[in-house]
N, C-alpha and C. Protein backbone atom coordinates (compact mmCIF):
# COMPACT_ATOMS: atom_id res chain seq x y z
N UNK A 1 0.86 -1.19 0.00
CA UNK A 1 0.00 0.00 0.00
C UNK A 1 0.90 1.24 0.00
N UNK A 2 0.62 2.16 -1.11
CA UNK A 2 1.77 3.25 -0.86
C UNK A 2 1.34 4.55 -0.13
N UNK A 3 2.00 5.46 -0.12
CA UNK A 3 0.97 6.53 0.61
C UNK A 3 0.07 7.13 0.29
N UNK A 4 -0.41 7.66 -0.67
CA UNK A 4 -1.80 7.72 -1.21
C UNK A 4 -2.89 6.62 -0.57
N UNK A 5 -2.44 5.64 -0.98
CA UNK A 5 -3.84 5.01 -0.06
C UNK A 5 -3.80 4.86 1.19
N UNK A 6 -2.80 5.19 1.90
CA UNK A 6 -3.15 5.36 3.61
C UNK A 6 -3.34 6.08 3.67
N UNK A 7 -3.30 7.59 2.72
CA UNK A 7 -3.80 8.52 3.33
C UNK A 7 -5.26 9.23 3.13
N UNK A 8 -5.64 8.53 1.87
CA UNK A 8 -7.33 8.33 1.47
C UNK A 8 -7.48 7.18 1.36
N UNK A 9 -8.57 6.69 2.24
CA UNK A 9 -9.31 5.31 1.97
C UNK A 9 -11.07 5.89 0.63
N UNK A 10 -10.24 5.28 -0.13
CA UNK A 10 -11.30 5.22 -1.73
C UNK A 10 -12.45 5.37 -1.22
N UNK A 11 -13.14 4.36 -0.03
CA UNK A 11 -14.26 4.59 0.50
C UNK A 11 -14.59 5.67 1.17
N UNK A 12 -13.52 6.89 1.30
CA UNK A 12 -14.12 7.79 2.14
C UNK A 12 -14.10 8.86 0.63
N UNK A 13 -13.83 8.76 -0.17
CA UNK A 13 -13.99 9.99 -1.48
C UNK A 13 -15.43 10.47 -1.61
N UNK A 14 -15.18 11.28 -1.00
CA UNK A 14 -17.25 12.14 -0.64
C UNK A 14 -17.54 13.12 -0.97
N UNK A 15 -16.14 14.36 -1.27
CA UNK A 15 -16.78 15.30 -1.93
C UNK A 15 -15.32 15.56 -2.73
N UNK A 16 -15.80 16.89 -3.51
CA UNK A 16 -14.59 17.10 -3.98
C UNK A 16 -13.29 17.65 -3.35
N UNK A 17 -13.54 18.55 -2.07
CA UNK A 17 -12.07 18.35 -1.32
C UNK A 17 -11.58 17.17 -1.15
N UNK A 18 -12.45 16.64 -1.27
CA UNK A 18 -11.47 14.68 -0.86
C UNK A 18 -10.76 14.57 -1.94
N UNK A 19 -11.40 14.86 -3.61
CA UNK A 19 -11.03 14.64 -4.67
C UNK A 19 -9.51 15.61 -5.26
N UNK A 20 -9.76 16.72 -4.62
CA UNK A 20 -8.78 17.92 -4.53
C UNK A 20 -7.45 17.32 -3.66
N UNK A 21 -7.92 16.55 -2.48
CA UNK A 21 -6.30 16.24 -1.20
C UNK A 21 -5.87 15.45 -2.52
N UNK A 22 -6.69 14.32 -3.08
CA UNK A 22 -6.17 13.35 -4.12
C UNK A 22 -5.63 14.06 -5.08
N UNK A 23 -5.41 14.75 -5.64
CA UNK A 23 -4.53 15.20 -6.87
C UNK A 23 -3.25 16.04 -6.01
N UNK A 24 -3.46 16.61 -5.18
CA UNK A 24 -2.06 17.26 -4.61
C UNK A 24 -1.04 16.42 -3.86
N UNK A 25 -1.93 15.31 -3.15
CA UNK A 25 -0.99 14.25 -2.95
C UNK A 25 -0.19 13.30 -3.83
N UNK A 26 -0.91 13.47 -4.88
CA UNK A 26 -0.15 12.57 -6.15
C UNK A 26 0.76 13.60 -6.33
N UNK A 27 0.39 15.02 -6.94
CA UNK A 27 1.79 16.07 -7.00
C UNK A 27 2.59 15.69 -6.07
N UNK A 28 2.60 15.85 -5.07
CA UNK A 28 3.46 15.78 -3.80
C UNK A 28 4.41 14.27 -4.39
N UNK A 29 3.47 13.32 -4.05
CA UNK A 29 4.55 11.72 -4.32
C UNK A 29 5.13 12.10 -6.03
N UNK A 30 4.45 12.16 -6.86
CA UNK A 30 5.70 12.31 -8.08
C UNK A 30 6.76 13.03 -8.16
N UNK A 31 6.52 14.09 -6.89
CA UNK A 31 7.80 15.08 -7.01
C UNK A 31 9.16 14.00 -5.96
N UNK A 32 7.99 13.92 -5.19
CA UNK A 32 9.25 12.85 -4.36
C UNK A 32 9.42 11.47 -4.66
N UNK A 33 9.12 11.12 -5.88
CA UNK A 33 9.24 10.21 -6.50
C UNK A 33 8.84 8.84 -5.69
N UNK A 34 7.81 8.80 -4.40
CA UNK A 34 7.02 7.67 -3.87
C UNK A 34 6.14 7.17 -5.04
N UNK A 35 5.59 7.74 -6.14
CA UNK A 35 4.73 7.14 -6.79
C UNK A 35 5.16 7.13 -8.43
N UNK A 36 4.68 5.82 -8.67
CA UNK A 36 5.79 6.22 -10.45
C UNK A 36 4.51 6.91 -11.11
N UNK A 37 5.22 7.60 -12.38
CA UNK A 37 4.53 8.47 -13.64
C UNK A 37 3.70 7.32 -13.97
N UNK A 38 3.23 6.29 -14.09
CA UNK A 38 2.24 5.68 -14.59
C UNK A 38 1.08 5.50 -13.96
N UNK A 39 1.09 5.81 -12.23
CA UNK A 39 -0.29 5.45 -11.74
C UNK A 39 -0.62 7.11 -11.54
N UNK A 40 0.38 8.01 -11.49
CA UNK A 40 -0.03 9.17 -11.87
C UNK A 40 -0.91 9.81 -12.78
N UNK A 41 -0.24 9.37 -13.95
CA UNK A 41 -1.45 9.57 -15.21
C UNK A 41 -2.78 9.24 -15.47
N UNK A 42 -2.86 7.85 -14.37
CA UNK A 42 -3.95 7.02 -14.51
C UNK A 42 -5.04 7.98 -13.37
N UNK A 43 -3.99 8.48 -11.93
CA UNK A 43 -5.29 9.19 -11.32
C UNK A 43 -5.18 10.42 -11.85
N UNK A 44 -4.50 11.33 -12.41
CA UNK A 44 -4.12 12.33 -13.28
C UNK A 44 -5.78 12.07 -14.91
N UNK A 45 -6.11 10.85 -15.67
CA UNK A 45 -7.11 10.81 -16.34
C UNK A 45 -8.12 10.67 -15.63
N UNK A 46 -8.29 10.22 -14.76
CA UNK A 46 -10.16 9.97 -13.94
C UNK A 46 -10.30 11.23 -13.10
N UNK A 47 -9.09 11.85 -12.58
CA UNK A 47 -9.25 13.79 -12.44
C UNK A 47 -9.95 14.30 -13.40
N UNK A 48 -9.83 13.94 -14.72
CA UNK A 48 -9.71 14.56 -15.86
C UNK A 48 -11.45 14.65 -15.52
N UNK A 49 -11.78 13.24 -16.26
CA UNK A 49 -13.33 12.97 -15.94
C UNK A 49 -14.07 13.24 -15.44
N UNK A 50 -13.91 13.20 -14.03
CA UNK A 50 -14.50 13.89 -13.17
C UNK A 50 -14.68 15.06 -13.13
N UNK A 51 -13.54 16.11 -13.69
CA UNK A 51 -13.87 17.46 -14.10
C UNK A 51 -14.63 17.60 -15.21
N UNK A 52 -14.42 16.93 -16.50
CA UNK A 52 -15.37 16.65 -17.58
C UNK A 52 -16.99 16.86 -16.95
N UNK A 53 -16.83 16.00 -16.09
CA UNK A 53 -18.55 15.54 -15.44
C UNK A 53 -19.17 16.74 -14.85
N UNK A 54 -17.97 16.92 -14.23
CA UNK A 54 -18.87 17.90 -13.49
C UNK A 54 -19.25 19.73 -14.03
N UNK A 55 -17.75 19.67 -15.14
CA UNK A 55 -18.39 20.77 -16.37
C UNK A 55 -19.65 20.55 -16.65
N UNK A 56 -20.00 19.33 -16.93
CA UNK A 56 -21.32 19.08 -17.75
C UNK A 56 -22.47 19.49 -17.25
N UNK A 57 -21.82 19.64 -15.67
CA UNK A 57 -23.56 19.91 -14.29
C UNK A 57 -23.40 21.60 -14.59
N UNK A 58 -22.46 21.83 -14.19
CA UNK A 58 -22.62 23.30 -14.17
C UNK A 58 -22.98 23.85 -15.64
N UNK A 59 -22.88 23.33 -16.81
CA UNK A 59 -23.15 24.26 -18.01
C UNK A 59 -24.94 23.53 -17.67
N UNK A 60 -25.01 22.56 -17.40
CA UNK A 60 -26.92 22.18 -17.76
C UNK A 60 -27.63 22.96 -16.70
N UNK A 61 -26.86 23.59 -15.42
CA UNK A 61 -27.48 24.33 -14.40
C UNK A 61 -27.60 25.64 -15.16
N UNK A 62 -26.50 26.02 -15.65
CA UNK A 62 -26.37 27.84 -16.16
C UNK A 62 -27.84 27.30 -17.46
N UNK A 63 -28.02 26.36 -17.98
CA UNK A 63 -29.21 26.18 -19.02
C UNK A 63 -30.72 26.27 -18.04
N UNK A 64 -30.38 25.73 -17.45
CA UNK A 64 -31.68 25.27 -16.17
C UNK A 64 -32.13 26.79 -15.99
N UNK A 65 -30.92 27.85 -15.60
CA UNK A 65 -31.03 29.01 -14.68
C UNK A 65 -31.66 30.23 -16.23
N UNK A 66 -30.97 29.27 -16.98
CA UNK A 66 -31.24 31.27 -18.14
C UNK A 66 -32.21 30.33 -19.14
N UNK A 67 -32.94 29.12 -19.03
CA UNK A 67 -34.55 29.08 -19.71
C UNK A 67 -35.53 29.01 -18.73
N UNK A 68 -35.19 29.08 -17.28
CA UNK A 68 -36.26 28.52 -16.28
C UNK A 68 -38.15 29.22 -16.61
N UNK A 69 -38.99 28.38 -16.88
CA UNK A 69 -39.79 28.47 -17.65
C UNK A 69 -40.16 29.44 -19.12
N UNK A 70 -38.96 29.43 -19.94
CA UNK A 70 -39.03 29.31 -21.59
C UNK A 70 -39.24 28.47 -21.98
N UNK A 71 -38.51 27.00 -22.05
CA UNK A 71 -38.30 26.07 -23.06
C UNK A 71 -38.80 24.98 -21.75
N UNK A 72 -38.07 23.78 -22.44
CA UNK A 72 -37.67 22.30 -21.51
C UNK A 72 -37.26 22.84 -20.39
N UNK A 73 -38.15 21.64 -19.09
CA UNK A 73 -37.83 21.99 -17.74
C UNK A 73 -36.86 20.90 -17.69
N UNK A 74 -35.62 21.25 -17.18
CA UNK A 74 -34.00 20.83 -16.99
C UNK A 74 -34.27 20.19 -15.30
N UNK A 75 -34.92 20.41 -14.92
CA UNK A 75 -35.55 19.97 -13.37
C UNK A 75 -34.60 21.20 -12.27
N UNK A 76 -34.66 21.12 -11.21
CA UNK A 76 -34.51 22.21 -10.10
C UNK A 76 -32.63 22.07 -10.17
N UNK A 77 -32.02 23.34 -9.66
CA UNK A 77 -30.87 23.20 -9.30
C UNK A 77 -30.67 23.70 -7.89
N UNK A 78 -30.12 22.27 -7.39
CA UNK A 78 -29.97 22.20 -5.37
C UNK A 78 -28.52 22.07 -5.73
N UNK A 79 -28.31 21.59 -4.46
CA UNK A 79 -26.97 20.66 -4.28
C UNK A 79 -25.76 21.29 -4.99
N UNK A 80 -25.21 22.56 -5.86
CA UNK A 80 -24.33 22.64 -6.56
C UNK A 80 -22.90 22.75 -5.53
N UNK A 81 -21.91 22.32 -5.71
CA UNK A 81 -20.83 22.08 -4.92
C UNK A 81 -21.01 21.20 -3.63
N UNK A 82 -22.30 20.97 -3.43
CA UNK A 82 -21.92 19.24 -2.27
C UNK A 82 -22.77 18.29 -2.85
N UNK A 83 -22.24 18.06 -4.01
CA UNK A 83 -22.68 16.58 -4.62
C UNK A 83 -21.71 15.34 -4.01
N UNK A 84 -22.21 14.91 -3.77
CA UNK A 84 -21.39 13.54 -3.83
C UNK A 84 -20.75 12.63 -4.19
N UNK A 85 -19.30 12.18 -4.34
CA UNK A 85 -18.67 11.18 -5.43
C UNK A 85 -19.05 9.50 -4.78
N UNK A 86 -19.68 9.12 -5.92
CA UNK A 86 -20.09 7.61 -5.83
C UNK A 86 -21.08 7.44 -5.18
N UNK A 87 -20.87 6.39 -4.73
CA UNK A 87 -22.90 5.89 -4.29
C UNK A 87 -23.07 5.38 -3.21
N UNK A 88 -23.42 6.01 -2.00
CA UNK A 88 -23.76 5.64 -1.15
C UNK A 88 -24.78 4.70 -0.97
N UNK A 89 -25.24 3.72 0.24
CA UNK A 89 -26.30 3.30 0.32
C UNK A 89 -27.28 3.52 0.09
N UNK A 90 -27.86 4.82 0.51
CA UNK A 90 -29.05 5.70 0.10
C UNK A 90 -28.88 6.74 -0.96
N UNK A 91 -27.38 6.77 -2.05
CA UNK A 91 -28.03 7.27 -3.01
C UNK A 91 -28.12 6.58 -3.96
N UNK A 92 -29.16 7.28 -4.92
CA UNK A 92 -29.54 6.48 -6.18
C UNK A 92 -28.68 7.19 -7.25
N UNK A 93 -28.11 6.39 -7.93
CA UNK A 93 -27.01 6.18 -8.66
C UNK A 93 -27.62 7.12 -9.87
């Protein structure tokens, strides 16, 4: 187990500061060379994604916010910045 995972357990990744310690700790180990350039890249691409994803909430909210009853109802915008990563028991996926 290297240090990255003692120092986040995967199961606790809940919001995006969790997701945020995870990319600076990988900076941190590649600089000090605890972690090689290959599992870097690998959490370095699902960073990626996850930012991808979550572009995608915020541009369909800014749609939600500037047609809210013009066009298609986009449904309500709650929750922006404490969404949750992954699926808890009680959420629905």
């Amino acid at each position: 187990m290297n240090q990255l995972e003692k120092k986040v357990d995967a199961n606790q990744l809940m919001t995006f500061g969790d997701a945020r310690r995870i990319i600076i700790d990988t900076i941190v180990q590649l600089r000090t060379g605890t972690m090689t350039a290959s599992t870097g890249m690998a959490i370095a691409a699902n960073m990626k994604t996850l930012n991808d994803n979550v572009q995608t909430e915020i541009n369909a909210a800014k749609l939600a916010l500037a047609t809210e009853g013009k066009a298609h109802s986009f449904g309500r915008v709650v929750g922006m910045g404490q969404r949750l990563i992954g699926n808890s028991g009680d959420q629905v996926a």
